[in-house]
Each structure stands twice: as structure tokens, then as C-alpha cells.
N, C-alpha and C. Protein backbone atom coordinates (compact mmCIF):
# COMPACT_ATOMS: atom_id res chain seq x y z
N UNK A 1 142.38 77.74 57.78
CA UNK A 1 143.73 77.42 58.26
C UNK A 1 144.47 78.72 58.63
N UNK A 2 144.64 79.81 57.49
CA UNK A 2 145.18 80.99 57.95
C UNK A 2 144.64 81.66 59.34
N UNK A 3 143.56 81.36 58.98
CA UNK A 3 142.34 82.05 60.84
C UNK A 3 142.84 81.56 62.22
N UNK A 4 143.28 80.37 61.71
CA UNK A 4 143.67 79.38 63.26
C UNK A 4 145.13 79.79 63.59
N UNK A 5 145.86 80.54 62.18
CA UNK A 5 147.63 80.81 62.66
C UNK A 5 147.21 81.96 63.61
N UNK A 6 146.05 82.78 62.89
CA UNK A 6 146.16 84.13 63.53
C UNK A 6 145.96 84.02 65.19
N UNK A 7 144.81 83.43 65.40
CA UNK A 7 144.50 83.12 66.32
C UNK A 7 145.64 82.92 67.28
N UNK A 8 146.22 81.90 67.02
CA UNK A 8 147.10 81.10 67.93
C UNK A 8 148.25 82.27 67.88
N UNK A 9 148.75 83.17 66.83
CA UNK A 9 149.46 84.04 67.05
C UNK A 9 149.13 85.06 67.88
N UNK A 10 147.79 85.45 67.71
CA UNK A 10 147.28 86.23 68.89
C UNK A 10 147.12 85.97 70.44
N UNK A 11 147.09 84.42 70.34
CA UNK A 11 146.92 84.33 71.84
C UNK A 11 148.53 84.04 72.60
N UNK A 12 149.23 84.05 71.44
CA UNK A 12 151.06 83.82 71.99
C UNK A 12 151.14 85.51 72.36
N UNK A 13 150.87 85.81 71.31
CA UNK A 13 151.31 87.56 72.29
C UNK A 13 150.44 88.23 73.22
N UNK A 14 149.25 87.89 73.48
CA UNK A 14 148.62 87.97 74.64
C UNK A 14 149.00 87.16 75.92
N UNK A 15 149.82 86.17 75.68
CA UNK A 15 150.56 85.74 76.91
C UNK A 15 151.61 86.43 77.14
N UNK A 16 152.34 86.91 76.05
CA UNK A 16 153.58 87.24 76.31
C UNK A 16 153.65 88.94 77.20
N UNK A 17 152.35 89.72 76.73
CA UNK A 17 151.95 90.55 77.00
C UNK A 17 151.81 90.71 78.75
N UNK A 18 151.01 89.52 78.98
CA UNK A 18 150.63 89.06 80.10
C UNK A 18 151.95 88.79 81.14
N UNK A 19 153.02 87.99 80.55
CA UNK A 19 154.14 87.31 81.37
C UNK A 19 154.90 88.99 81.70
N UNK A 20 154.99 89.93 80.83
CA UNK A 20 155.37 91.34 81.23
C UNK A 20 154.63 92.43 81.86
């Protein structure tokens, strides 16, 4: 469960990364 926050936290700031 903790693996899947990271994840999904990682791929929110890899968009956000992306949108800048």
C-alpha cells in the first residue's frame, strides 16, 4: 500500500515537472 502512494506520488510530480 505504502509502494502504490509512492508511486502515484511520483508520477504527480513527474507531471507536474512535465506541465513546467
Amino acid at each position: 500500500m505504502l509502494a502504490q502512494l509512492t508511486i502515484s506520488n511520483f508520477a504527480i510530480v513527474r507531471e507536474l515537472e512535465i506541465d513546467f
